[in-house]
Protein backbone atom coordinates (compact mmCIF):
# COMPACT_ATOMS: atom_id res chain seq x y z
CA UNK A 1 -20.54 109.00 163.32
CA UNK A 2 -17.48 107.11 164.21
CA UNK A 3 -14.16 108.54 162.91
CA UNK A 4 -12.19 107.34 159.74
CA UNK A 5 -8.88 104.84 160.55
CA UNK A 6 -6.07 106.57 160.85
CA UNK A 7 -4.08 105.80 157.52
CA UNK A 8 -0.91 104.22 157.47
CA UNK A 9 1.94 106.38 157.74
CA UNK A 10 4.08 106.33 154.51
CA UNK A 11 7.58 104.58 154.53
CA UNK A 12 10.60 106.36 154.32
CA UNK A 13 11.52 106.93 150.52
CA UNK A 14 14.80 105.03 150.59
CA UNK A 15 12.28 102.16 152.23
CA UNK A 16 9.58 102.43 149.19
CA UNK A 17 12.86 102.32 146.73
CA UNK A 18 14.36 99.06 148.54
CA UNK A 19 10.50 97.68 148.32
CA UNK A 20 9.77 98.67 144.76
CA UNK A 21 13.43 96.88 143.70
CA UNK A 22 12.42 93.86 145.60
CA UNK A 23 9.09 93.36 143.88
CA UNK A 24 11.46 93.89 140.39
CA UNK A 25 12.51 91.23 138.61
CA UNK A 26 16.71 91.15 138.92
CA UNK A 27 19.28 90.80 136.24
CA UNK A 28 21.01 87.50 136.63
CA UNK A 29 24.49 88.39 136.64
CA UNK A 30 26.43 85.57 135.22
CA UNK A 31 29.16 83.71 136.17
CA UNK A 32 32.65 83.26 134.38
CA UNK A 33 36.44 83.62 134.23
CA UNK A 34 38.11 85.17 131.57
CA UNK A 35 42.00 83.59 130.94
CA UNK A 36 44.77 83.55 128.70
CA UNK A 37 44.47 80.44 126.24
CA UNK A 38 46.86 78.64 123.96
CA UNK A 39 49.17 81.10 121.85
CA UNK A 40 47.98 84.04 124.36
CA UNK A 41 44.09 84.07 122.93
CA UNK A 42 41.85 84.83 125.69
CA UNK A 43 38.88 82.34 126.80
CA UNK A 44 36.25 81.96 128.81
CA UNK A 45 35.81 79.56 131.97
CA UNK A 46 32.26 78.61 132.48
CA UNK A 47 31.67 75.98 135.67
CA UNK A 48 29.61 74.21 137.03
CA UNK A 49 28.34 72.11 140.34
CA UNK A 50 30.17 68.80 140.53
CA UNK A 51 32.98 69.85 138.00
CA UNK A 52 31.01 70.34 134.70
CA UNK A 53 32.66 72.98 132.93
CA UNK A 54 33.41 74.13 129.37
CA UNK A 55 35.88 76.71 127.84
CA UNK A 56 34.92 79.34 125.00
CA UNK A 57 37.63 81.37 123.34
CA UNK A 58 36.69 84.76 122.64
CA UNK A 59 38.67 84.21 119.03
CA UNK A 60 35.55 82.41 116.84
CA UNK A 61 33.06 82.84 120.19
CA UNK A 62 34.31 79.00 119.46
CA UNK A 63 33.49 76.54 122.24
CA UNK A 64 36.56 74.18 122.74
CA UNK A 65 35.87 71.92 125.83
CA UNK A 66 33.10 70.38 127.73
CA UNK A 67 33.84 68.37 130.48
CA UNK A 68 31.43 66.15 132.76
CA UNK A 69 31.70 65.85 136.43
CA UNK A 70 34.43 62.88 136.03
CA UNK A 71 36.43 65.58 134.11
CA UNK A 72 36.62 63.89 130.55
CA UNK A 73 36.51 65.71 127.28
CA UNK A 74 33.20 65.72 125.69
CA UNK A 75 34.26 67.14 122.85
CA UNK A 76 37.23 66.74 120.15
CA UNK A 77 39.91 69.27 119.47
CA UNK A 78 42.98 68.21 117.18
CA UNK A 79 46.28 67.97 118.93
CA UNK A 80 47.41 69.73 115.54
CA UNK A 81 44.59 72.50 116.11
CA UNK A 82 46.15 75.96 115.17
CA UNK A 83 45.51 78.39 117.32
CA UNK A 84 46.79 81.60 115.74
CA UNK A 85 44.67 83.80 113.43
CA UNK A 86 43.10 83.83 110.77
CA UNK A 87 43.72 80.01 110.92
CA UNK A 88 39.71 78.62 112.43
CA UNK A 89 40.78 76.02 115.38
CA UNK A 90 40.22 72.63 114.62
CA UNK A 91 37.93 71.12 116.79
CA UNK A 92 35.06 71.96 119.59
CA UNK A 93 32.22 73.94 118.08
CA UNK A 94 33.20 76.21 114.99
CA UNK A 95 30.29 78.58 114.17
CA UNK A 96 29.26 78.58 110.56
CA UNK A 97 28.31 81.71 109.45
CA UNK A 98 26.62 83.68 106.81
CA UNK A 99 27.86 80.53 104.61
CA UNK A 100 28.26 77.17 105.43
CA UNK A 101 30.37 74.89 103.75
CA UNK A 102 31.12 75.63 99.96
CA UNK A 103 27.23 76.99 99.95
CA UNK A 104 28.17 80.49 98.89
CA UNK A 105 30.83 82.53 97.30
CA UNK A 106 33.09 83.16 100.77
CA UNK A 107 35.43 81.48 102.26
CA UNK A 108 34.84 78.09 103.30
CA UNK A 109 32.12 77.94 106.41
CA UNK A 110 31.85 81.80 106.27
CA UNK A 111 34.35 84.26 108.66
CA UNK A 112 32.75 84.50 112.14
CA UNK A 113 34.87 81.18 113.05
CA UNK A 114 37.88 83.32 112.18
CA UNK A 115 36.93 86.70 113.92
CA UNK A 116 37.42 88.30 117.09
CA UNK A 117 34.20 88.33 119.39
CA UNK A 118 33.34 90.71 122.17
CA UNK A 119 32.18 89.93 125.28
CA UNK A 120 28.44 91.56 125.87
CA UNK A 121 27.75 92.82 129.53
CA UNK A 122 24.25 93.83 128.68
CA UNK A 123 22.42 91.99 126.13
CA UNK A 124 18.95 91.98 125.53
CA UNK A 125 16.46 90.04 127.50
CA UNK A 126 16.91 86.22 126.88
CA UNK A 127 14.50 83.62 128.79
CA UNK A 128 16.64 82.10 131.51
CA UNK A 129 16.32 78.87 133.66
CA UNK A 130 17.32 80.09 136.86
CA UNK A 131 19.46 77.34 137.89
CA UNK A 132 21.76 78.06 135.13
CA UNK A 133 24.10 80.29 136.92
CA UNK A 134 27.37 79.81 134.59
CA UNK A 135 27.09 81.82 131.17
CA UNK A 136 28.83 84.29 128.89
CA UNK A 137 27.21 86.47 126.13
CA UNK A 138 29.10 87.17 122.91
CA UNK A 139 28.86 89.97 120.54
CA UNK A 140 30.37 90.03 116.56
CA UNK A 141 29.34 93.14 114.38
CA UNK A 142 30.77 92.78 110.73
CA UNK A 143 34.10 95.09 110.24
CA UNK A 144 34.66 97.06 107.44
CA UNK A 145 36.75 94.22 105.81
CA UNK A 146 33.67 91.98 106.44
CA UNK A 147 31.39 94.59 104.61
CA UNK A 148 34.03 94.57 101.61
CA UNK A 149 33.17 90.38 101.04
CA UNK A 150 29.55 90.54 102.69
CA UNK A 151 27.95 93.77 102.54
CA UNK A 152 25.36 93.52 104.99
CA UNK A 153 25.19 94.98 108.62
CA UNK A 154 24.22 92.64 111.36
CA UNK A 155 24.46 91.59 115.10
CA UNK A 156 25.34 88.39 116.48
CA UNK A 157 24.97 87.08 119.84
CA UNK A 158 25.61 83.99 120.93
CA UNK A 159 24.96 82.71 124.88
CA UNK A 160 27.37 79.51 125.93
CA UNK A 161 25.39 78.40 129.17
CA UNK A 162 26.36 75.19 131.76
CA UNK A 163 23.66 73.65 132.97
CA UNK A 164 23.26 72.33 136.51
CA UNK A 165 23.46 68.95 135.29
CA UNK A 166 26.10 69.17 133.09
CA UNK A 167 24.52 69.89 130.01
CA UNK A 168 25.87 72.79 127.61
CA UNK A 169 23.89 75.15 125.20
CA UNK A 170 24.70 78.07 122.74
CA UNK A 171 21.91 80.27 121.58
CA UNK A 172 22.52 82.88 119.01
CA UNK A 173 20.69 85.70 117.77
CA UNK A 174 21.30 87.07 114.41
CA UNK A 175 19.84 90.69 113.77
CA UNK A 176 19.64 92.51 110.38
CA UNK A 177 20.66 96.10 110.85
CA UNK A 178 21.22 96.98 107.35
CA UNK A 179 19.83 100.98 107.06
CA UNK A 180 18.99 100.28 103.47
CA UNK A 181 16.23 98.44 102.84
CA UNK A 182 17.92 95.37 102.26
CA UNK A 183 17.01 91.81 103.28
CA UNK A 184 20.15 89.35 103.32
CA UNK A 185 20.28 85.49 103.37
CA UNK A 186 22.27 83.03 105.18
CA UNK A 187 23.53 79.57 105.68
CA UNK A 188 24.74 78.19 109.12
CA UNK A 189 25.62 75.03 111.37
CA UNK A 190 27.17 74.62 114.82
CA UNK A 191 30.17 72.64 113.37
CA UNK A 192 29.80 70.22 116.56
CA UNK A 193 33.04 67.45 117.01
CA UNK A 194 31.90 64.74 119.48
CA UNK A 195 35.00 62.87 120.89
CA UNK A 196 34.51 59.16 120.34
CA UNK A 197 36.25 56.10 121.45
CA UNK A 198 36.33 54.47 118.11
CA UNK A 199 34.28 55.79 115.61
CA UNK A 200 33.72 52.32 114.20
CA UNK A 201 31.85 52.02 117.94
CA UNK A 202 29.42 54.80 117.13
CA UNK A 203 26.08 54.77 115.41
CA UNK A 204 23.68 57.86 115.14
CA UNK A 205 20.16 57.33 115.55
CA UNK A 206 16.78 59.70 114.46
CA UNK A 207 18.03 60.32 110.91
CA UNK A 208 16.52 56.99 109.35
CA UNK A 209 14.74 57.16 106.43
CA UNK A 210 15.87 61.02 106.13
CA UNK A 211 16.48 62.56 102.46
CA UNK A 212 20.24 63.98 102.22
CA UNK A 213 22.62 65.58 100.21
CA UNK A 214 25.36 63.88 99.49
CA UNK A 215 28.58 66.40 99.53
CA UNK A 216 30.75 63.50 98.36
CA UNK A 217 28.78 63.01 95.29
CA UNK A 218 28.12 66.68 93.91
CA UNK A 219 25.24 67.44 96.59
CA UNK A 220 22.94 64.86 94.87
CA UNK A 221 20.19 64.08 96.84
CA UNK A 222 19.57 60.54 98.37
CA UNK A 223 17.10 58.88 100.94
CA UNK A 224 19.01 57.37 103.99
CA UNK A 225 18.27 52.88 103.93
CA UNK A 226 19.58 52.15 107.21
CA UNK A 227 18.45 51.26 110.89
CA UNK A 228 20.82 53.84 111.90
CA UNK A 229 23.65 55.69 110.91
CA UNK A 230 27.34 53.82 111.33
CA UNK A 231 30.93 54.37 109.97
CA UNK A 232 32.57 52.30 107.84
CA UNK A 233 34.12 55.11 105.22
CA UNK A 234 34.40 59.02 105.01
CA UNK A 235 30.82 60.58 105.13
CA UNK A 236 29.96 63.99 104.30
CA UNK A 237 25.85 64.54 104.35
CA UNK A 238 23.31 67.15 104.89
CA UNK A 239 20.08 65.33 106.43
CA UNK A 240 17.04 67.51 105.33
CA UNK A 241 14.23 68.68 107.56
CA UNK A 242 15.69 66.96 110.77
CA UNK A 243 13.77 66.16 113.65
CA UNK A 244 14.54 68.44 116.74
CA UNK A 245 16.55 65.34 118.70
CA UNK A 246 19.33 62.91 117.69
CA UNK A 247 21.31 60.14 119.44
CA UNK A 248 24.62 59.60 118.96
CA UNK A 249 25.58 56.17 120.75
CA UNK A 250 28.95 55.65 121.71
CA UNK A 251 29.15 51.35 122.14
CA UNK A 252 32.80 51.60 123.69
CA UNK A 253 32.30 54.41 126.86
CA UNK A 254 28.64 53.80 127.36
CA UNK A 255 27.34 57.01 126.73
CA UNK A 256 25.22 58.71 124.41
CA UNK A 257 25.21 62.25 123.33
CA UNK A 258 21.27 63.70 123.07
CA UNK A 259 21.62 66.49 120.69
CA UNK A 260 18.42 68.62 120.94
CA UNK A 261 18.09 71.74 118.49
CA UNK A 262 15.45 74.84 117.22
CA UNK A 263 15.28 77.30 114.25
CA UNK A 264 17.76 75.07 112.71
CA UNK A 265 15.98 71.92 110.27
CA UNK A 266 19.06 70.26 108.90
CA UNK A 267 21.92 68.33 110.28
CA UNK A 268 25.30 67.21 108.95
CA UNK A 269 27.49 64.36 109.99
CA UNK A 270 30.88 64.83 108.68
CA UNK A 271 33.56 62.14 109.30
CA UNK A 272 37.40 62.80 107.07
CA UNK A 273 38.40 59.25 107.21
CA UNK A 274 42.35 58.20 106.58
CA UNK A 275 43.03 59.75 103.53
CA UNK A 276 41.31 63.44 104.16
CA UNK A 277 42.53 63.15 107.78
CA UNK A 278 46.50 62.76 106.01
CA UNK A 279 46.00 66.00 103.97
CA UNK A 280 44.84 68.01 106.57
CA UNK A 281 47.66 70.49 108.11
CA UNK A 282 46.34 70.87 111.76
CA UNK A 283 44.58 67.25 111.97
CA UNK A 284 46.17 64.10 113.06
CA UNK A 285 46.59 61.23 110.86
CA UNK A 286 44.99 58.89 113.03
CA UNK A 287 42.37 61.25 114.80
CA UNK A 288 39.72 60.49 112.97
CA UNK A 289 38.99 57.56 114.72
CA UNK A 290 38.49 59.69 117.32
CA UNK A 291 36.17 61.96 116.72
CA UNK A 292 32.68 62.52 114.98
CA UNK A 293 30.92 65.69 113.56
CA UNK A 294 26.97 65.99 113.98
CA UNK A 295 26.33 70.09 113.21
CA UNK A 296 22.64 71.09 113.74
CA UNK A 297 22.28 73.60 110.65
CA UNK A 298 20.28 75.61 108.03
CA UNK A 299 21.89 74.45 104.81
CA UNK A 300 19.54 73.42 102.17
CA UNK A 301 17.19 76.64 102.22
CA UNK A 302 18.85 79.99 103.99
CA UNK A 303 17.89 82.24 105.82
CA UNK A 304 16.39 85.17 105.35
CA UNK A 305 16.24 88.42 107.05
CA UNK A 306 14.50 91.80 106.52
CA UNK A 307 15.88 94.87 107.91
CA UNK A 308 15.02 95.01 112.13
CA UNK A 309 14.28 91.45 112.29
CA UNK A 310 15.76 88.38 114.33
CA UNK A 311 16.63 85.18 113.80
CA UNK A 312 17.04 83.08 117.29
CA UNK A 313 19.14 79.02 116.93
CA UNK A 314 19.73 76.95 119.52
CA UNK A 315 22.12 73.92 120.30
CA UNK A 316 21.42 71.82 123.84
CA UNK A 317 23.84 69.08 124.04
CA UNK A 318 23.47 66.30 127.15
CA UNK A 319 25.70 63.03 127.69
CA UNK A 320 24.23 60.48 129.60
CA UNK A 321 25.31 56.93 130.49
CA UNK A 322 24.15 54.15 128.53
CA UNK A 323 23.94 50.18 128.83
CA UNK A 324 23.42 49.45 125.43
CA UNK A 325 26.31 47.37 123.84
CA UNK A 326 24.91 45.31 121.00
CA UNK A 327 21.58 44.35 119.37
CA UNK A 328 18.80 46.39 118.20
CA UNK A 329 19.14 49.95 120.13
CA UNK A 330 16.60 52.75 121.17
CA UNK A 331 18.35 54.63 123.14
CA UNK A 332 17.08 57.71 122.08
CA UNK A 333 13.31 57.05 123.27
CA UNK A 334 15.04 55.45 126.61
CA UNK A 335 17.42 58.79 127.25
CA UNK A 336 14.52 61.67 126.13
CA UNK A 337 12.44 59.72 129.10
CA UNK A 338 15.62 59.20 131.31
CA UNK A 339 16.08 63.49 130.51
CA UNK A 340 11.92 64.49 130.90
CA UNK A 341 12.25 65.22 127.24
């Protein structure tokens, strides 16, 4: 009877070790730069391949540039924006949160805008396209001043990721950690400001023939008429149940803004025109010109949480050039193919 193979000798242990941790799926340790901002606040640096980047200041986890490989501002911040607490900066992407708006019985657009976030060097697992290498992950908990005006104990975290091609996205993740029992409910937008060459230039498409609230007329409720969505006066609606992508065509620069968003079924577009834009402290007169607000949000029904469980929102904003100058537009059908959307 022939004799068994000899086995295979066993590797060294510190061998097996380095071969089990290949075999294991890695971390992905992000990449960022943490700075002093304007009146000493600290921000982060996120950037990316051909010069994308975008800053986010710890103060408000508030997003407050996004630049595109030519290095022009993406996004709007007043040149009268305050940046010294508890005043919320004007501009960039102000979180909304547990109340948006006058919705509620806090402060206007809730207090994580106006807190102090942490930055989180080990959050929980989060689904990660690997070619995103430039992120930062945020952490507020509610002090015991916030429990005075909300009692409810929570987690937020919130991931600010560049994209390889230029694109920016904030995910957050609100927990409910009450110990009690208790469910809590709330309301919430990304308070997005898109810098625009005229806002008389701009039209938003994929909210035709949308139901809204109208905040200028005692939130009564309306059906939008038009092809699109242009600018002619102030505007301050909530667009209802939403659909997941909207186009917001800027006529003067070329380039449209694809704002793509989950777990969130309501927008607002928000523009102060001259008269709201004079009695604002920390906004230009003229600014509003400038600039246009379209906030992906969960307004008309809140949300609710029981004890242990997790709500996940996302943002995804792109800017890509476009040729469209007059006539009847479709850019967003064009751009979502242009994208692989």
């Amino acid at each position: 009877m022939a004799a068994p193979p000899p086995s295979s000798p066993s590797p060294p242990p510190a061998a097996a070790a380095a071969a089990t941790q290949q075999t294991q799926p890695q971390p992905q340790t992000p990449f960022y730069e943490l700075v002093k901002g304007n009146s000493g606040l600290e921000k982060v640096l996120l950037r990316g391949t051909r010069g994308f980047s975008a800053e986010v200041y710890l103060y408000g986890a508030q997003v407050t540039s996004w630049k595109n490989d030519h290095a022009e501002e993406l996004l709007f911040v007043s040149s009268k924006a305050i940046f010294k607490p508890p005043k919320a900066i004007r501009g960039g992407i102000p979180i909304c949160f547990p109340q948006f708006g006058t919705h509620g019985n806090l402060e206007q657009h809730g207090f994580a805008r106006n807190r102090l976030w942490t930055i989180d060097d080990n959050p929980p697992p989060l689904p990660v396209n690997p070619a995103i290498k430039s992120f930062v992950d945020l952490i507020l908990r509610p002090s015991d001043e916030d429990l005075k005006i909300w009692p409810h104990s929570f987690e937020f975290r919130l991931r600010v990721a560049l994209g390889p091609n230029g694109d920016l996205s904030l995910t957050s993740r609100i927990r409910n950690t009450n110990t009690d029992g208790r469910s809590f409910s709330y309301t919430f937008a990304y308070h997005t400001y898109f810098s625009v060459s005229d806002i008389s230039e701009v039209r938003v498409e994929g909210l035709e023939t949308m139901d809204y609230l109208d905040n200028l007329k005692g939130k009564e409720r309306f059906t939008e008429q038009g092809d699109a969505i242009v600018f002619e006066s102030e505007i301050d609606k909530v667009y209802l149940a939403a659909p997941s992508k909207i186009a917001i065509i800027d006529h003067e620069k070329k380039r449209t803004f694809v704002l793509t968003k989950e777990g969130l079924p309501d927008a607002v577009v928000w523009n102060p025109w001259d008269k709201k834009a004079k009695a604002m402290q920390d906004f230009g007169d003229g600014e509003y010109k400038h600039m246009l607000c379209v906030e992906p949000a969960a307004v008309e029904k809140p949300i609710t949480l029981k004890p242990g469980e997790e709500w996940k929102g996302r943002l995804a904003l792109s800017a890509v050039p476009s040729s469209y100058c007059s006539g009847q537009l479709d850019p967003l059908k064009e751009h979502l193919i242009a994208l692989n959307i």
